[in-house]
C-alpha atoms as a PDB file:
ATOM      1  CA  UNK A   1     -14.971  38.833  20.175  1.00  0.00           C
ATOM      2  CA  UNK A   2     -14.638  35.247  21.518  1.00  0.00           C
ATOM      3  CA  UNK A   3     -11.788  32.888  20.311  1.00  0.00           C
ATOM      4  CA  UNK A   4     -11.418  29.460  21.463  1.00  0.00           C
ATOM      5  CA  UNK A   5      -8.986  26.631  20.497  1.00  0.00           C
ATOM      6  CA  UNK A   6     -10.393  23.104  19.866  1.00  0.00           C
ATOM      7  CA  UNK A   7      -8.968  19.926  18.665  1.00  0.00           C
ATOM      8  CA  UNK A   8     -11.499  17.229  17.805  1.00  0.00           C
ATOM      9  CA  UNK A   9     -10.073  13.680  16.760  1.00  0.00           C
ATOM     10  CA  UNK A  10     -12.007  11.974  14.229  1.00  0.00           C
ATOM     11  CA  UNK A  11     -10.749   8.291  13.224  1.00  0.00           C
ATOM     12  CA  UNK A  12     -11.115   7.251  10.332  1.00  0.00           C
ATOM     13  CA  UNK A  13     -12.798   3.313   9.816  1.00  0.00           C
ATOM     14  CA  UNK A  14     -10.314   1.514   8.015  1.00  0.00           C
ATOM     15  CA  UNK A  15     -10.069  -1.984   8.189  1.00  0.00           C
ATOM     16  CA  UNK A  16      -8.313  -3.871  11.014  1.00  0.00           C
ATOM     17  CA  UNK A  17      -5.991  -5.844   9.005  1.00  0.00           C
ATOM     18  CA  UNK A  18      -4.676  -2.722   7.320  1.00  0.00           C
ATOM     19  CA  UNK A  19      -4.692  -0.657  10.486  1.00  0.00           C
ATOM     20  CA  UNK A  20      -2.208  -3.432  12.200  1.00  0.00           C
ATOM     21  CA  UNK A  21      -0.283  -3.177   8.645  1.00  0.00           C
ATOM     22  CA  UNK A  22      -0.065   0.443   8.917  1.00  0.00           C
ATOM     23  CA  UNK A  23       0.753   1.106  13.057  1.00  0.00           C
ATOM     24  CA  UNK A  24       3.679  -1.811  12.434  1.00  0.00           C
ATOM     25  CA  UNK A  25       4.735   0.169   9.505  1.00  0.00           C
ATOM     26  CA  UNK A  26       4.297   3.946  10.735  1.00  0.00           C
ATOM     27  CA  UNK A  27       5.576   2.857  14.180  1.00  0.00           C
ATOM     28  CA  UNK A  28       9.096   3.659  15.717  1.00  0.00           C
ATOM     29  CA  UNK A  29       8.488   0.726  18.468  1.00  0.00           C
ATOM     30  CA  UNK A  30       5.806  -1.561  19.337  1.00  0.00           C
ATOM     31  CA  UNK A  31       6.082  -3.154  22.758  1.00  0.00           C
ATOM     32  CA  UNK A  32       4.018  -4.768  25.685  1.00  0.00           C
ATOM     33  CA  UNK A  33       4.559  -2.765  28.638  1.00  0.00           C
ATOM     34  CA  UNK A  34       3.356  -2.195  32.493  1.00  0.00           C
ATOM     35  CA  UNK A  35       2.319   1.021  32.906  1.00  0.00           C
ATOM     36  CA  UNK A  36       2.523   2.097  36.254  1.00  0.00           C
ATOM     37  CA  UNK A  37       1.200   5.070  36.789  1.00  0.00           C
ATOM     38  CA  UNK A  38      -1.384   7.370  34.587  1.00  0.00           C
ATOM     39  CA  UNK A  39      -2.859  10.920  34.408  1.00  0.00           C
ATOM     40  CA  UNK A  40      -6.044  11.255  32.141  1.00  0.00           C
ATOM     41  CA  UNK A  41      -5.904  14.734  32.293  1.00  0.00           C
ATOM     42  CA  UNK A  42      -2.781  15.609  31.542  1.00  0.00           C
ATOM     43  CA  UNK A  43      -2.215  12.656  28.638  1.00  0.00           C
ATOM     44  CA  UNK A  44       0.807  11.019  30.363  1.00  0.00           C
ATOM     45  CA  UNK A  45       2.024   7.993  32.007  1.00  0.00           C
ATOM     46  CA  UNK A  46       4.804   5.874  33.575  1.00  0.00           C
ATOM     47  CA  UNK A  47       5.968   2.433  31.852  1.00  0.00           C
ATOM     48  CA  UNK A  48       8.057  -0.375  31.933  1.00  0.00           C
ATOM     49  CA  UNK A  49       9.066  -2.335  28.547  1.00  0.00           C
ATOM     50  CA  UNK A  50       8.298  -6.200  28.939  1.00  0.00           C
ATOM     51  CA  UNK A  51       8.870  -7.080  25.730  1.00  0.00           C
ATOM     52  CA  UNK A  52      10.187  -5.395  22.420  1.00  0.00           C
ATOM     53  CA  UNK A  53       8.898  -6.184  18.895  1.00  0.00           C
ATOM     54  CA  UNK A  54      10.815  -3.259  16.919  1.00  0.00           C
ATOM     55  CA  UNK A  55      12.929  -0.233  18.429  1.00  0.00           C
ATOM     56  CA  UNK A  56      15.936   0.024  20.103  1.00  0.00           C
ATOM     57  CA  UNK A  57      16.008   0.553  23.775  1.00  0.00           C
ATOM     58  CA  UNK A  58      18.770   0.892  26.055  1.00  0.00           C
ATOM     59  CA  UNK A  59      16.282   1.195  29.378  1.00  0.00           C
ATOM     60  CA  UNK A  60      13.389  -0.155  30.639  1.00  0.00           C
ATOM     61  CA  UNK A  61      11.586   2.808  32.060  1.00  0.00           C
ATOM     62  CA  UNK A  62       9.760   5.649  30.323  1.00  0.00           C
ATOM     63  CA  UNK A  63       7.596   8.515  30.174  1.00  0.00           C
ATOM     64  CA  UNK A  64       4.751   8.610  27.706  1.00  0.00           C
ATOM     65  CA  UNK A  65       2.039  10.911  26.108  1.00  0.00           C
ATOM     66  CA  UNK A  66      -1.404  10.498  24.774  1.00  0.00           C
ATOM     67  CA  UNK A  67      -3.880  12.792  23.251  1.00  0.00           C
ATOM     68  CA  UNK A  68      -6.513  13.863  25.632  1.00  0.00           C
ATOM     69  CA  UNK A  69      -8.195  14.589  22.762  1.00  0.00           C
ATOM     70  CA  UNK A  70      -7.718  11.400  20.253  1.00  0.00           C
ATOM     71  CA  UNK A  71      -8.149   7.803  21.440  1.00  0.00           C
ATOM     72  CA  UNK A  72      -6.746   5.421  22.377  1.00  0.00           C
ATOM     73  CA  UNK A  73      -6.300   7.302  26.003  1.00  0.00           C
ATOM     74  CA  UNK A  74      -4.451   5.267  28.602  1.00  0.00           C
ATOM     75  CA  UNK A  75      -7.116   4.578  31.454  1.00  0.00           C
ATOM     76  CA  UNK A  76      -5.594   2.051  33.790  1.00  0.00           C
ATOM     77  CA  UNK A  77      -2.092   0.311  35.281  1.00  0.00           C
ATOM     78  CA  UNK A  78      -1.068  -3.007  33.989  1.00  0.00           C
ATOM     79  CA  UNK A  79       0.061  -4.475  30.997  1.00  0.00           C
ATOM     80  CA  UNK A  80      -0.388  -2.439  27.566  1.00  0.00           C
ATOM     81  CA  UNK A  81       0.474  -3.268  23.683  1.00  0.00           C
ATOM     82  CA  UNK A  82       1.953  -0.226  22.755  1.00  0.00           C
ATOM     83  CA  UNK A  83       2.834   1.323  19.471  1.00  0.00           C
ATOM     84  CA  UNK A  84       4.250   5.009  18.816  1.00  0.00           C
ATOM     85  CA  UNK A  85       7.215   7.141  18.439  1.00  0.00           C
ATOM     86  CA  UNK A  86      10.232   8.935  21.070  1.00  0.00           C
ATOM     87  CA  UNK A  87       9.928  12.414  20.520  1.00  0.00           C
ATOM     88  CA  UNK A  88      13.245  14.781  20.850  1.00  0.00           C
ATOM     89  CA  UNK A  89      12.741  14.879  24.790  1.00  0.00           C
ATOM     90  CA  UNK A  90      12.928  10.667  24.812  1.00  0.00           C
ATOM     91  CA  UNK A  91       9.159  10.835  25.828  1.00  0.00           C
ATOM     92  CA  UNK A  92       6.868   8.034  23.882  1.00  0.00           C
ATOM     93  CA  UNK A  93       3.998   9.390  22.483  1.00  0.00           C
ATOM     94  CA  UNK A  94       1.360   6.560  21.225  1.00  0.00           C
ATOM     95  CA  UNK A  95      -0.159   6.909  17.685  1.00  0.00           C
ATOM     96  CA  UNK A  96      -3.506   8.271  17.766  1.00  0.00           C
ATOM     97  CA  UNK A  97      -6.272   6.473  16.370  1.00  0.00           C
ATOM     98  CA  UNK A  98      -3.870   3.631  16.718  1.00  0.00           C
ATOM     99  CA  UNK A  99      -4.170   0.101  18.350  1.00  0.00           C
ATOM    100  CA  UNK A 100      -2.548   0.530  21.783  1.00  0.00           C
ATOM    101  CA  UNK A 101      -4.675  -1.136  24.416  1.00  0.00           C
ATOM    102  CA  UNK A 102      -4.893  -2.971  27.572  1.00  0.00           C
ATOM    103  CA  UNK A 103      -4.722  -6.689  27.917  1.00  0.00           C
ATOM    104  CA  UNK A 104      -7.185  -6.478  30.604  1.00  0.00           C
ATOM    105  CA  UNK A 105      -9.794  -4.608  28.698  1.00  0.00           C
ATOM    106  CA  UNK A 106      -8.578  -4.435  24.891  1.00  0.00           C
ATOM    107  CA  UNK A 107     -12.498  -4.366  24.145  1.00  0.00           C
ATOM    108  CA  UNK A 108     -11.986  -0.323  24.924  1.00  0.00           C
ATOM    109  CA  UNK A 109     -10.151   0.636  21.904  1.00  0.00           C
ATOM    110  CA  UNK A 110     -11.159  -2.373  19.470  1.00  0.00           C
ATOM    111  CA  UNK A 111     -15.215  -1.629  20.083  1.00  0.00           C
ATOM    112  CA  UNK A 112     -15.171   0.274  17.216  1.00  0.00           C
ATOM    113  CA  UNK A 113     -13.357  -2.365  14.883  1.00  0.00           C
ATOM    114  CA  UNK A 114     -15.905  -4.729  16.029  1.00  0.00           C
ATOM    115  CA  UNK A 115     -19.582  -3.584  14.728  1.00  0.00           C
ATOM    116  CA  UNK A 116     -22.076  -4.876  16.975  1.00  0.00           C
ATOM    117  CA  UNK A 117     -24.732  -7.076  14.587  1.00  0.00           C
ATOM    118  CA  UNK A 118     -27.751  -5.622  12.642  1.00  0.00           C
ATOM    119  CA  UNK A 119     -30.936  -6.075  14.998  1.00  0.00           C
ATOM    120  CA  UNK A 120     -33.363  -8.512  13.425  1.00  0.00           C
ATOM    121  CA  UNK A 121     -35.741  -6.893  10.725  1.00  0.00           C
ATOM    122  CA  UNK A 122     -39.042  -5.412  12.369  1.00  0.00           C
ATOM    123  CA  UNK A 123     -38.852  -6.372  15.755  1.00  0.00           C
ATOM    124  CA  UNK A 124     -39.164  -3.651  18.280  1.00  0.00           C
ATOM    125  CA  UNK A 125     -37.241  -5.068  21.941  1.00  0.00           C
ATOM    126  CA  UNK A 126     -38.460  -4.736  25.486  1.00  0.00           C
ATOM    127  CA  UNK A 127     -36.408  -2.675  27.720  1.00  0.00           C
ATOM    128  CA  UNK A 128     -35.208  -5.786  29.115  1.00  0.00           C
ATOM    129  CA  UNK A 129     -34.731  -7.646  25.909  1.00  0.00           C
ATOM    130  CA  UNK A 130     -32.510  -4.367  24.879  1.00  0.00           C
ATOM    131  CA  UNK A 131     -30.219  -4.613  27.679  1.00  0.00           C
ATOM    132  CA  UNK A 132     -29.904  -8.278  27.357  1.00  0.00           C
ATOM    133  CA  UNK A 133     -28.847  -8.089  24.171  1.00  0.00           C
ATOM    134  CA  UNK A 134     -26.311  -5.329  25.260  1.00  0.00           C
ATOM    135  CA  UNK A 135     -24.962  -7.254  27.373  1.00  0.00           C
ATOM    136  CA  UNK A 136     -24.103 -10.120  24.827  1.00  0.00           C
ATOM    137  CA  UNK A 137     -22.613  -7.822  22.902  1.00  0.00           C
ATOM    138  CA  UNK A 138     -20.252  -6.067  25.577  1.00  0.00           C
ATOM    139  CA  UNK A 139     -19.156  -9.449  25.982  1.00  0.00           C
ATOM    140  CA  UNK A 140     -18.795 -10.905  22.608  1.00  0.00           C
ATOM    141  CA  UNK A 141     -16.609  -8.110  21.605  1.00  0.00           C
ATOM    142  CA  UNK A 142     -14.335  -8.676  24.715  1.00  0.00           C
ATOM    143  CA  UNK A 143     -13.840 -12.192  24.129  1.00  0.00           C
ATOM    144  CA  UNK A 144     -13.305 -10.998  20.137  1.00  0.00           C
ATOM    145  CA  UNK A 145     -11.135  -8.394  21.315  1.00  0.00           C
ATOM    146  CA  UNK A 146      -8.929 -10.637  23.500  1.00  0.00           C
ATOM    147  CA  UNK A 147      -8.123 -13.272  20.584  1.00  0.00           C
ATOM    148  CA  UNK A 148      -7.490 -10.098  18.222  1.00  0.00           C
ATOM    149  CA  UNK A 149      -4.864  -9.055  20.533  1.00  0.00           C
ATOM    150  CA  UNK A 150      -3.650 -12.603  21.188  1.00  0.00           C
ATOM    151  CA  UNK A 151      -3.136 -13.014  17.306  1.00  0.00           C
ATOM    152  CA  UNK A 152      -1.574  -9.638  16.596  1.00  0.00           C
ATOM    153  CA  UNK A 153       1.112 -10.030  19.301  1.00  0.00           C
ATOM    154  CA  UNK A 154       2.007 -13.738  17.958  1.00  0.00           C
ATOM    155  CA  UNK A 155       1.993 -12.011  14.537  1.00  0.00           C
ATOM    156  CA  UNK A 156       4.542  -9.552  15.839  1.00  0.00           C
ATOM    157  CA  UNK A 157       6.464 -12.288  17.357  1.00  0.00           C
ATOM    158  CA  UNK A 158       7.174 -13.718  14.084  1.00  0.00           C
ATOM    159  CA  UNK A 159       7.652 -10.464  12.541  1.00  0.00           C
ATOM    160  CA  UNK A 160      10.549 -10.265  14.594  1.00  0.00           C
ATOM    161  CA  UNK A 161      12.748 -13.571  14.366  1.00  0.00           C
END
């Protein structure tokens, strides 16, 4: 007899505007923080609150959790937009299939939410032509990425006054 457990994360395509709508909504807080110190494997990290946009927080340091299993995964120190919940043992756990990301590479969890454009009707590319056009998109969707971000956190700005 073999048994295994597996979790698989599948999530779903729904529209940016209404994912931002819901993760404000569904979220406990949403700040920008400086994470300080990750673990892939285990799904945790160290953080430091910047700035608040809703929650109530009485320190600046915290624990947090992701799913090793369910993007987005935190990947890399710096400075994070973060939205999630405290569970009973104050540790932050963000929303899976939510919109926390990087400022330095928010391209990593918005690629997805950015389709990359149809290739041009019957025209078969070089190797070279394929890469080159790989390329342009890896770095169309950062620079789209970046102003996403940019807009979302001057939304939540004004959410909050």
């Amino acid at each position: 007899m073999i048994s295994s457990k597996s979790f698989a994360c599948t999530c779903p395509p729904i529209p940016l505007k209404h994912l931002q709508q819901m993760e404000y909504e569904n979220s406990e807080c949403i700040f920008i923080a400086k994470v300080t110190d990750f673990n892939e494997t285990k799904g945790t990290f160290k953080f430091e609150i910047i700035e608040s946009f809703k929650g109530e927080i009485n320190t600046r340091k915290f624990e947090g959790k992701f799913s090793y299993y369910c993007l987005p995964w935190i990947n890399e120190k710096g400075k994070w937009l973060l939205y999630g919940d405290f569970n009973s043992d104050n540790v932050f756990e963000i929303n899976n299939c939510g919109l926390s990301r990087s400022f330095t590479h928010p391209e990593n969890n918005m690629a997805s939410r950015i389709p990359p454009p149809p290739p041009p009707p019957d025209k078969e590319f070089t190797k070279k032509e394929e890469t080159e056009r790989f390329e342009r998109y890896k770095t169309e969707t950062r620079k789209k990425a970046h102003l996403i971000l940019k807009e979302e956190i001057k939304k939540l700005k004004a959410k909050r006054k």
